[in-house]
N, C-alpha and C. Protein backbone atom coordinates (compact mmCIF):
# COMPACT_ATOMS: atom_id res chain seq x y z
N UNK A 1 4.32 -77.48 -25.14
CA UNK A 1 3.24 -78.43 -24.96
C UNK A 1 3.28 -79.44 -26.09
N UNK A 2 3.40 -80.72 -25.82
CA UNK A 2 3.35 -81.81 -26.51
C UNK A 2 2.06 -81.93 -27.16
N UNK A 3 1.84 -82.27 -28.85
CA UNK A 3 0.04 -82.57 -29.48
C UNK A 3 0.53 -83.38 -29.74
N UNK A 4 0.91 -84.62 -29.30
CA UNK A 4 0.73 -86.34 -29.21
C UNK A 4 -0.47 -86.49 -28.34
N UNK A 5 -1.69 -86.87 -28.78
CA UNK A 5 -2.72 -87.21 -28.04
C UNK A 5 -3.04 -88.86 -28.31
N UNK A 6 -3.17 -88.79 -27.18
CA UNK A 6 -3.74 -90.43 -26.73
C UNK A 6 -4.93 -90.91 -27.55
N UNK A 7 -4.43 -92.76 -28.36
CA UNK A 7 -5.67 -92.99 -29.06
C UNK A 7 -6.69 -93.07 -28.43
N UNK A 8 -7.85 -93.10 -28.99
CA UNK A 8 -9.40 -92.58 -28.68
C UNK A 8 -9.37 -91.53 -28.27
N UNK A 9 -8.92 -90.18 -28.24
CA UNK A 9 -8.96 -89.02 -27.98
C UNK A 9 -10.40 -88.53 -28.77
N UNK A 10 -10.53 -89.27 -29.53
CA UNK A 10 -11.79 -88.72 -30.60
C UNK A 10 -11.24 -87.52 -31.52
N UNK A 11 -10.16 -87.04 -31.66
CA UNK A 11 -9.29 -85.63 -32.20
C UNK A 11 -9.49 -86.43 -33.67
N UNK A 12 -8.64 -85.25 -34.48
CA UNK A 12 -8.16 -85.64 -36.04
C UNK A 12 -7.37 -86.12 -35.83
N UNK A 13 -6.71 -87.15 -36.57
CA UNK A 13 -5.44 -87.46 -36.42
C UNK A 13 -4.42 -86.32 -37.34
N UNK A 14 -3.14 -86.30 -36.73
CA UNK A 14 -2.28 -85.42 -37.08
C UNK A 14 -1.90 -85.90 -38.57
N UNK A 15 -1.69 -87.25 -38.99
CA UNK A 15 -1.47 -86.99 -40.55
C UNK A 15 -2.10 -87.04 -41.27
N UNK A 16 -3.47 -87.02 -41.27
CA UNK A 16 -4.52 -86.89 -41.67
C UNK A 16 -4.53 -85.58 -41.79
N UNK A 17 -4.57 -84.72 -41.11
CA UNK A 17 -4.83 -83.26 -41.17
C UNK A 17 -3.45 -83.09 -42.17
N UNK A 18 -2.30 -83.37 -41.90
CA UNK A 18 -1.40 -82.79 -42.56
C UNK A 18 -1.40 -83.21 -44.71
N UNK A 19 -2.41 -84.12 -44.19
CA UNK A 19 -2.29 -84.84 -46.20
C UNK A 19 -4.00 -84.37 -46.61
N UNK A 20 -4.71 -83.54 -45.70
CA UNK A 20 -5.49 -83.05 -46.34
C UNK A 20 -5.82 -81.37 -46.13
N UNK A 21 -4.85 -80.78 -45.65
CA UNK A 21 -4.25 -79.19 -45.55
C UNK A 21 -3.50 -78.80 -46.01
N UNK A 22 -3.89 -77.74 -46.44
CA UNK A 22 -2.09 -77.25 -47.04
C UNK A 22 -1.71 -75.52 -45.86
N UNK A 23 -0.81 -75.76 -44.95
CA UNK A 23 -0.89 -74.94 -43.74
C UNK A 23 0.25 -73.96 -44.74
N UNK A 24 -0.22 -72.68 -44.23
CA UNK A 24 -1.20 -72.27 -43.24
C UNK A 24 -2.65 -72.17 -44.12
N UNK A 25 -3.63 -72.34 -43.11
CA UNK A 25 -5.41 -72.17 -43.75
C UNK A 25 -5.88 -71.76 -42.61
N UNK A 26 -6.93 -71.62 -43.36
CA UNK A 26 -8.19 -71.47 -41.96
C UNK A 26 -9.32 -72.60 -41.36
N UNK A 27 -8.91 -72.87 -40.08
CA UNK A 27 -9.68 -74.20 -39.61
C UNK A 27 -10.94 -74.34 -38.73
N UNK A 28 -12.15 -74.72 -39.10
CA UNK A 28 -13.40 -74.57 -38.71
C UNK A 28 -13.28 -75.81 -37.93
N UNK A 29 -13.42 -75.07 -36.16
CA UNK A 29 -13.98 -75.90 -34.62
C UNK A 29 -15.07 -75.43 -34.85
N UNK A 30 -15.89 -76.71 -34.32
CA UNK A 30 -17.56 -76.38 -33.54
C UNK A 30 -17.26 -76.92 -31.97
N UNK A 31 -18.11 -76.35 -31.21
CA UNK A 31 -17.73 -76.27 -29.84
C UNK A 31 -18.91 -76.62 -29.00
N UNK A 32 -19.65 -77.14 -28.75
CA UNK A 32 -21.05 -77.40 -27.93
C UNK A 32 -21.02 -77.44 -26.69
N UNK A 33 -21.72 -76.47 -25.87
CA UNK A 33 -21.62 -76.26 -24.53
C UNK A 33 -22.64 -76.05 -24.02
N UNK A 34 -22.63 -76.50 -22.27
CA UNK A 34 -24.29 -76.02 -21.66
C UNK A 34 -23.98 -74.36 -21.95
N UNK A 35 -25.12 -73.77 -22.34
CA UNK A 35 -25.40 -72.70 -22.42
C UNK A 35 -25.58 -71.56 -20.66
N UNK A 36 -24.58 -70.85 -20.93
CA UNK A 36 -24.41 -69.72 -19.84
C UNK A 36 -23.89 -68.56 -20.52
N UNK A 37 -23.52 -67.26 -19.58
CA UNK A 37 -23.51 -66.11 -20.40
C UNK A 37 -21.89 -66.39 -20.53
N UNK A 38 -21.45 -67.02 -20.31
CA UNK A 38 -19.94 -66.87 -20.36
C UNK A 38 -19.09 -67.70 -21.42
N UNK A 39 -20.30 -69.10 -21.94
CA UNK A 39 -19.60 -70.00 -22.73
C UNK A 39 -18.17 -69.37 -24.11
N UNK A 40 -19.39 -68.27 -24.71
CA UNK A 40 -18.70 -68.02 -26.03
C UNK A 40 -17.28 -67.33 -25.66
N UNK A 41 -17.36 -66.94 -24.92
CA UNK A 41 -16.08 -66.17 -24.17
C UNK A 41 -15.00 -66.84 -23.94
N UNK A 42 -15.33 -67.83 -23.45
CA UNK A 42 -14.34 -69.25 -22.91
C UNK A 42 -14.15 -69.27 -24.17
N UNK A 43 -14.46 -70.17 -25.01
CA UNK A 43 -14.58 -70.55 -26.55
C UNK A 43 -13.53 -69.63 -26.98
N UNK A 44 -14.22 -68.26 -27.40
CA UNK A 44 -12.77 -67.25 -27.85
C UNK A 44 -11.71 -67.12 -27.00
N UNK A 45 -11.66 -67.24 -26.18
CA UNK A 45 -10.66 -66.68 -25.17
C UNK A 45 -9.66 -67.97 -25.41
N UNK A 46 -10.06 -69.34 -25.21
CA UNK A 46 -9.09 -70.41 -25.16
C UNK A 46 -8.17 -70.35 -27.00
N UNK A 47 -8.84 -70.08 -27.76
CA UNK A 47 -8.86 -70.11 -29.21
C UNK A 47 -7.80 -68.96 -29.65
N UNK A 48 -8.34 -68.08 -29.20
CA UNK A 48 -7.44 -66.51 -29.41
C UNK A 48 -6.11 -66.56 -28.40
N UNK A 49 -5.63 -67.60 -27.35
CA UNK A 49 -5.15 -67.27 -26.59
C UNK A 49 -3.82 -68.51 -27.29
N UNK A 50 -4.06 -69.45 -28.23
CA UNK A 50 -3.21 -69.55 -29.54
C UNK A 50 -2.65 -69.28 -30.37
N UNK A 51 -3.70 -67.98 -30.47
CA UNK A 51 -3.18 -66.92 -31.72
C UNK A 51 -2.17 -66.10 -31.72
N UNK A 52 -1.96 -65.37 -33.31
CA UNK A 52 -1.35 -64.01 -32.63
C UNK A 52 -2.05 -63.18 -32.08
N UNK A 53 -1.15 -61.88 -31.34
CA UNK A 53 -2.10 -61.12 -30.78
C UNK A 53 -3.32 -60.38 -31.36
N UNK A 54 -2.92 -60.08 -32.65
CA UNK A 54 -3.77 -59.11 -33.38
C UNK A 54 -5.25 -59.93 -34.34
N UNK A 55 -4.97 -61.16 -33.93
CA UNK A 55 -5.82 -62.18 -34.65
C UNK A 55 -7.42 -61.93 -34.02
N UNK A 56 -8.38 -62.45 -35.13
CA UNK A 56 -9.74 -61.75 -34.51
C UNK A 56 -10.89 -63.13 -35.38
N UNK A 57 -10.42 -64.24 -34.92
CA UNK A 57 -10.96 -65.22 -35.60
C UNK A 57 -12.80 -65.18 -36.28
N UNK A 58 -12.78 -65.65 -37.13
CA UNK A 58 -14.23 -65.44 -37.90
C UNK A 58 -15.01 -66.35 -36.80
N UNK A 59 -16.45 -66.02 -35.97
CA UNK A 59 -16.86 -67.19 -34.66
C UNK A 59 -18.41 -66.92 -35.65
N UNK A 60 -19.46 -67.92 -35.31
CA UNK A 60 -20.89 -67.52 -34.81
C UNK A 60 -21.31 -68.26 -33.89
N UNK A 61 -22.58 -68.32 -33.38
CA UNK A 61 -23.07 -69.03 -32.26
C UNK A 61 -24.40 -69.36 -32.68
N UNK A 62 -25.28 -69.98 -31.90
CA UNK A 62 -26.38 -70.58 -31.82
C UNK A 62 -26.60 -71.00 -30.95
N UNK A 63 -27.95 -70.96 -30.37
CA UNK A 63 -28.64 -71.79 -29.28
C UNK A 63 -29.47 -72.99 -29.39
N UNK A 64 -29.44 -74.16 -28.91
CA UNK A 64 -30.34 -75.38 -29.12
C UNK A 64 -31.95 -74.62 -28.85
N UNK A 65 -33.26 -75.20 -29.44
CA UNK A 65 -34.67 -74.76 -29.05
C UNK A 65 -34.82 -74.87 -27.77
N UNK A 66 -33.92 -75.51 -27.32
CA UNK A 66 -34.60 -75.85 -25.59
C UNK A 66 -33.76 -74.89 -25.08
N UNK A 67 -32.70 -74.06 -25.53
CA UNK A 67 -31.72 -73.09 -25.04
C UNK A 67 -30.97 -73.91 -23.69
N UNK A 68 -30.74 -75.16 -23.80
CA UNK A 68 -30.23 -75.39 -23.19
C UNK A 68 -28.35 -75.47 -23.41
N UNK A 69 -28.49 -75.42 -25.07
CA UNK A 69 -26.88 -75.68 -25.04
C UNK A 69 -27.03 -74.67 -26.55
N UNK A 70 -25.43 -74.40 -26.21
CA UNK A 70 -24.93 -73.06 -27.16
C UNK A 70 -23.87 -73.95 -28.27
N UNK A 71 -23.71 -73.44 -29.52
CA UNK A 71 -23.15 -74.28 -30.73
C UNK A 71 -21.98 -72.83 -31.19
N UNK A 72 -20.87 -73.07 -30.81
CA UNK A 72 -19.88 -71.99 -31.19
C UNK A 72 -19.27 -72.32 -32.33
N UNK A 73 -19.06 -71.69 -33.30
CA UNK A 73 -18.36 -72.19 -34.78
C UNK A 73 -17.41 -71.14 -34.56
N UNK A 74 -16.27 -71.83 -35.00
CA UNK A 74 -14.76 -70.15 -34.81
C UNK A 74 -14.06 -71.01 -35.97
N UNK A 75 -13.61 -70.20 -36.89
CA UNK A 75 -12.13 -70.43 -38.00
C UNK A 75 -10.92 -69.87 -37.54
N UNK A 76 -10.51 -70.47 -37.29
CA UNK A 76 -8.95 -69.02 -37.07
C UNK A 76 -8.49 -69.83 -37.87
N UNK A 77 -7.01 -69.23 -38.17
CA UNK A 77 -6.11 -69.11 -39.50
C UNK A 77 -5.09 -70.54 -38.27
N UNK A 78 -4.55 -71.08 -38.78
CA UNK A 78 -3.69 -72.43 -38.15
C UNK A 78 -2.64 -71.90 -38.84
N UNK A 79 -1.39 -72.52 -38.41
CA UNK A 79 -0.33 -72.47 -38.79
C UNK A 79 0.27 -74.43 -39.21
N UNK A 80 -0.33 -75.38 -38.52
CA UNK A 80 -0.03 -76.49 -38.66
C UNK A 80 -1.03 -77.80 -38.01
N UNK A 81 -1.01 -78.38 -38.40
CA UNK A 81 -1.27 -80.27 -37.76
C UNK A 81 -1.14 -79.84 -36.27
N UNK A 82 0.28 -79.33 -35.95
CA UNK A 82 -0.14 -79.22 -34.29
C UNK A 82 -0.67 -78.23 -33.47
N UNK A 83 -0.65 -76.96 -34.41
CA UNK A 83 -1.04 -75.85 -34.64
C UNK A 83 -3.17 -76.11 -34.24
N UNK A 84 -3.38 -76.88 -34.77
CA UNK A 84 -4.56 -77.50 -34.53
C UNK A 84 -4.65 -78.46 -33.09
N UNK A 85 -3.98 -79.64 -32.96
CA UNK A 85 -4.11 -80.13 -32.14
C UNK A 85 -3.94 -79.43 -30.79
N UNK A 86 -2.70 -78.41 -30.72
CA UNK A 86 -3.11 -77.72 -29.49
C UNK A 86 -4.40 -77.21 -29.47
N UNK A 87 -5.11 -76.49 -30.30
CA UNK A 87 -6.62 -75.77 -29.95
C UNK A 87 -7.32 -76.77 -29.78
N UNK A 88 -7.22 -77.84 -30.30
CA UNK A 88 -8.32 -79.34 -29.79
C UNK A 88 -7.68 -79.35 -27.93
N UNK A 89 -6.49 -79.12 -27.56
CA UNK A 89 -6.34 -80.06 -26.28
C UNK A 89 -6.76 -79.05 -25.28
N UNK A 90 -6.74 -77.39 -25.81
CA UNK A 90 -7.10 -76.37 -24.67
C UNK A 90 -8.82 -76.56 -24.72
N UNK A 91 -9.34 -76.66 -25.91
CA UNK A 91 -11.21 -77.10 -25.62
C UNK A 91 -11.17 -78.52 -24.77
N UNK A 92 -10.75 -78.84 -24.98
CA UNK A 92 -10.92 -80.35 -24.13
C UNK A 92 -11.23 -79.64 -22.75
N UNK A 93 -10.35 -78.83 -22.02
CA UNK A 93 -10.52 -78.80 -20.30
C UNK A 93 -11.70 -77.25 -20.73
N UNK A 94 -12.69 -76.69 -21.59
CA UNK A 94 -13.09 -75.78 -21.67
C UNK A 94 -14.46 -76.20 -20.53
N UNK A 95 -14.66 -75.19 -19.12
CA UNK A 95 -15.71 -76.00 -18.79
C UNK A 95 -17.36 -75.68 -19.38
N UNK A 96 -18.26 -76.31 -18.70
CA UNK A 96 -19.59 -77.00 -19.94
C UNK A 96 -19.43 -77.46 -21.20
N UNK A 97 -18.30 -77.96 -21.44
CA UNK A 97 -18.02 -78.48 -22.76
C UNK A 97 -18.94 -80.10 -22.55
N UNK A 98 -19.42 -80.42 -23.97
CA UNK A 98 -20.49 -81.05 -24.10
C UNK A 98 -20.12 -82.00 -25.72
N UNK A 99 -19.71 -81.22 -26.49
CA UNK A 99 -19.28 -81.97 -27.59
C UNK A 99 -18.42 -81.26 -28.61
N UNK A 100 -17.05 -81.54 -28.89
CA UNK A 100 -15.99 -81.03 -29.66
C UNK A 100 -15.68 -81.58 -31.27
N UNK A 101 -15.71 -80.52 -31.98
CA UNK A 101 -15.76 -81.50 -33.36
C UNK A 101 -14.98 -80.68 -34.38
C-alpha cells in the first residue's frame, strides 16, 4: 500500500513527521466518531490490524455530554513516517468517523 496521500488530505505531512520523530516511538491518534457500541472496536481493530501481532496499544475513550459522539485516543508504538500514514489512511474509510487528528 502506497502512503503518498493527496494534498489536502488534512494528514501530517510525511517529512514533517520524519524531522520531528525519531522512529521507532509511540504515536498518539484521536479518533471522533458517532457514538455506537461498536465504534472503539473499529478504532482498535483497524489500528492493531498494523501492528504486530502481540501489540496491545495504550487506547482511552470518552463520550461527548450529549453522548452523541465517542473520542478514542490509542498510542501504538510506529515504526515510521509511513508506518503512520498507513494508520491515518485505514481511519479514513473507519465508518462514523467524524473527525481524525
Amino acid at each position: 500500500m502506497s502512503s503518498e496521500l493527496p494534498p489536502g488530505s488534512g494528514l501530517p505531512d510525511k517529512d514533517l513527521l520524519e524531522s520531528t520523530h525519531s522512529f521507532p516511538c509511540q504515536y498518539t491518534f484521536k479518533v471522533i466518531g458517532i457514538a455506537d457500541e461498536q465504534f472503539i472496536g473499529r478504532v482498535l481493530a483497524v489500528v492493531k490490524s498494523r501492528l504486530d501481532e502481540s501489540a496491545e496499544p495504550a487506547f482511552s475513550s470518552r463520550g461527548t455530554t450529549s453522548g452523541r459522539h465517542l473520542s478514542v485516543t490509542i498510542s501504538p508504538d510506529v515504526e515510521s513516517a509511513d508506518h503512520i500514514l498507513e494508520i491515518y489512511q485505514e481511519l479514513q474509510q473507519l465508518e462514523g468517523l467524524v473527525l481524525l487528528m
